[in-house]
N, C-alpha and C. Protein backbone atom coordinates (compact mmCIF):
# COMPACT_ATOMS: atom_id res chain seq x y z
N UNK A 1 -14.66 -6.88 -29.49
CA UNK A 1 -15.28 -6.61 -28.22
C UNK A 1 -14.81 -7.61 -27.16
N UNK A 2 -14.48 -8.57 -27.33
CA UNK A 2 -14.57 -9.91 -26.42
C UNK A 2 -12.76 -9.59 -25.94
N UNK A 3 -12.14 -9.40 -26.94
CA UNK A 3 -10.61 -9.07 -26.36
C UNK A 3 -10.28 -7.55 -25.73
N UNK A 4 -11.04 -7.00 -25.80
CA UNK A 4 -11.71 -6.03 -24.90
C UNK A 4 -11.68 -5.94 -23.75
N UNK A 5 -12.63 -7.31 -23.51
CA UNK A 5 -13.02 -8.01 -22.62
C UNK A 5 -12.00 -7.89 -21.83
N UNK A 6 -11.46 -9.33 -22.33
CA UNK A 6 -10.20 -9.71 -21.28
C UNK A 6 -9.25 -8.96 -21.28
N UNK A 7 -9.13 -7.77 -22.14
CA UNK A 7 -8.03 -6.47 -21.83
C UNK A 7 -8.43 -5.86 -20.55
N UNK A 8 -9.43 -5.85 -20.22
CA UNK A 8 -9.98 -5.40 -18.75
C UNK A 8 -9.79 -5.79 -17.92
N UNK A 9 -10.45 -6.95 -18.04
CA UNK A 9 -10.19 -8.11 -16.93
C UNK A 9 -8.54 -8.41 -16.66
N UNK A 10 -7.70 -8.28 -17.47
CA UNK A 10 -6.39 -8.39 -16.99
C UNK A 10 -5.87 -7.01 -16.69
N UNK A 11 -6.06 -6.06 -17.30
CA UNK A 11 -6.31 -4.67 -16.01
C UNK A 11 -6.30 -4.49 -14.54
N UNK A 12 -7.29 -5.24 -14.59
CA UNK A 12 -8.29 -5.15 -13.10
C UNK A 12 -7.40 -5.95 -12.28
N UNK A 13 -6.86 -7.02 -12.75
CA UNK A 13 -6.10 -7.76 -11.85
C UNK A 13 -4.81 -7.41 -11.56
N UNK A 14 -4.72 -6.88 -12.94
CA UNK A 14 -2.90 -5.80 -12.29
C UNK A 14 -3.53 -5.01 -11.14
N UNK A 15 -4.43 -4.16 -11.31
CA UNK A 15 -4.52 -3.14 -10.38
C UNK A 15 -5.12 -3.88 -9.10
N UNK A 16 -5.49 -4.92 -9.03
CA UNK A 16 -5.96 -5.71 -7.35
C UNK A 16 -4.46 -5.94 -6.91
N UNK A 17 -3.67 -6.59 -7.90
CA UNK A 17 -1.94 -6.83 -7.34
C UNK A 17 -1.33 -5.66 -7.07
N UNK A 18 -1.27 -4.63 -7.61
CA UNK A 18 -0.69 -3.76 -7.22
C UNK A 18 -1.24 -3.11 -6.23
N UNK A 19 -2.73 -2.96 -5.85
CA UNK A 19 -3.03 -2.53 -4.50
C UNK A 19 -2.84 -3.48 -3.22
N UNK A 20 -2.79 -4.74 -3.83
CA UNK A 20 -2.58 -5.66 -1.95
C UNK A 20 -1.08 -5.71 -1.78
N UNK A 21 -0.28 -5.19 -2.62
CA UNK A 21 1.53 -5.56 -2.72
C UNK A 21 1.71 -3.90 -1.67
N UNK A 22 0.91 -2.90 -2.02
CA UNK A 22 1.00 -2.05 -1.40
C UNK A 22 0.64 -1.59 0.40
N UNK A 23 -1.10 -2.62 0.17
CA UNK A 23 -1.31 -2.70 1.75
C UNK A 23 -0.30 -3.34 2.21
N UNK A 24 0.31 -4.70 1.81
CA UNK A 24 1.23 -5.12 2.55
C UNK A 24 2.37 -4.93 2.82
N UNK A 25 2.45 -3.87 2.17
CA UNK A 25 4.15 -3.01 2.79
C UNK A 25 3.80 -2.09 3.61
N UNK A 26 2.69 -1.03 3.91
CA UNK A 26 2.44 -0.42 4.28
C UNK A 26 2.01 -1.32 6.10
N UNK A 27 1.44 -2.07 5.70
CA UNK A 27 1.43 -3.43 7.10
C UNK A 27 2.46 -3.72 7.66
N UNK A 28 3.09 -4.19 6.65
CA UNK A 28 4.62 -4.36 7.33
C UNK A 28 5.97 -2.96 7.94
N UNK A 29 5.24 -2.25 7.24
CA UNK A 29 6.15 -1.24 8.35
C UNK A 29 5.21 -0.82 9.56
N UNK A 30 4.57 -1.11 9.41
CA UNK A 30 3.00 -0.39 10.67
C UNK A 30 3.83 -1.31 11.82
N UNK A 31 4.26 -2.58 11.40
CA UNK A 31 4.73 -3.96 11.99
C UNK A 31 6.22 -3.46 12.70
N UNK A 32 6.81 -3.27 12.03
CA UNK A 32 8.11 -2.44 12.44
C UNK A 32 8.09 -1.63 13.24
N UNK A 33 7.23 -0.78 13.14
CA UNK A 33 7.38 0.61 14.00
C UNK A 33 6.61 0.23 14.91
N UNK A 34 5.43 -1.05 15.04
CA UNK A 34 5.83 -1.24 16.50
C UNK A 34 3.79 -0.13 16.84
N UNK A 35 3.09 0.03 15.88
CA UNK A 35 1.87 1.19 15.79
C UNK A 35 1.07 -0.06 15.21
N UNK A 36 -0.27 0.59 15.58
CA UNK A 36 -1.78 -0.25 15.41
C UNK A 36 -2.42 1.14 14.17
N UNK A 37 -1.64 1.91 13.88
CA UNK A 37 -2.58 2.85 12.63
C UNK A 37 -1.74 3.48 11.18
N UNK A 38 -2.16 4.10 10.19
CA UNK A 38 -1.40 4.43 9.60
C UNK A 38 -1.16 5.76 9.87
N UNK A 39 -1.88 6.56 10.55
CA UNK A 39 -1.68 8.10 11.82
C UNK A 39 -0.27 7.72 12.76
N UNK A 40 -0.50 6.88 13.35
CA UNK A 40 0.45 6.39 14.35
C UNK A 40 1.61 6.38 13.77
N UNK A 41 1.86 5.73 12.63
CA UNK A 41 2.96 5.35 11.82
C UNK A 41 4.06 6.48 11.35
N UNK A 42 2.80 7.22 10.27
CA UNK A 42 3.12 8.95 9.88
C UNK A 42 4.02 9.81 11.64
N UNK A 43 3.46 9.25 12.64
CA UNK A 43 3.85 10.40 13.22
C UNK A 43 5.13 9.71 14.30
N UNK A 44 5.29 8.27 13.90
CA UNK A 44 6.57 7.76 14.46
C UNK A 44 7.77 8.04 13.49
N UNK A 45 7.51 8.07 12.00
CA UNK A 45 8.40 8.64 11.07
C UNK A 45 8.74 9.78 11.18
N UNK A 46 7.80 10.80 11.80
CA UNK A 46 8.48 12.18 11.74
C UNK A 46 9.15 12.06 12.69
N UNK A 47 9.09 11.55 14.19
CA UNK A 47 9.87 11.18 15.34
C UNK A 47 11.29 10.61 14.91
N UNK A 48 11.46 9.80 14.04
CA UNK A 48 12.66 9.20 13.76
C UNK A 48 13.02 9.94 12.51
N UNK A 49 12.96 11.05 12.18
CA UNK A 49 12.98 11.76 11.11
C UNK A 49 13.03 11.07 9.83
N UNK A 50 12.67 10.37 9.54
CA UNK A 50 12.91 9.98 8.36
C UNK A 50 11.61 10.20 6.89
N UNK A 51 10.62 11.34 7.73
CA UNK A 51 9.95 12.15 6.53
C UNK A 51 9.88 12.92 7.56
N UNK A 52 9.76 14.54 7.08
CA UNK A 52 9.17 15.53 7.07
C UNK A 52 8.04 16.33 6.77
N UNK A 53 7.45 17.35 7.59
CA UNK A 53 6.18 18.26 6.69
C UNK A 53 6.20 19.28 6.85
């Protein structure tokens, strides 16, 4: 039970790293393009085509 435990707990912390590694790319292009949203962002990418919908 107890290694359990800390099988979780080191889980949990992958998944906190892998979600702030993500806000902060997602920040940093918000940063680039120069936009205050992640709406703003989506719709400067379709402007510079570089996604589609």
């Amino acid at each position: 039970m107890l290694l359990l435990n800390q099988l979780n707990k080191i889980r949990f912390k992958d998944i906190l790293m892998v979600l702030n590694i993500k806000r902060n790319h997602i920040t940093n292009v918000m940063q680039k393009l120069n936009v205050k949203g992640r709406s703003q962002a989506v719709v400067e990418l379709i402007k510079l085509g570089e996604i589609t919908i």
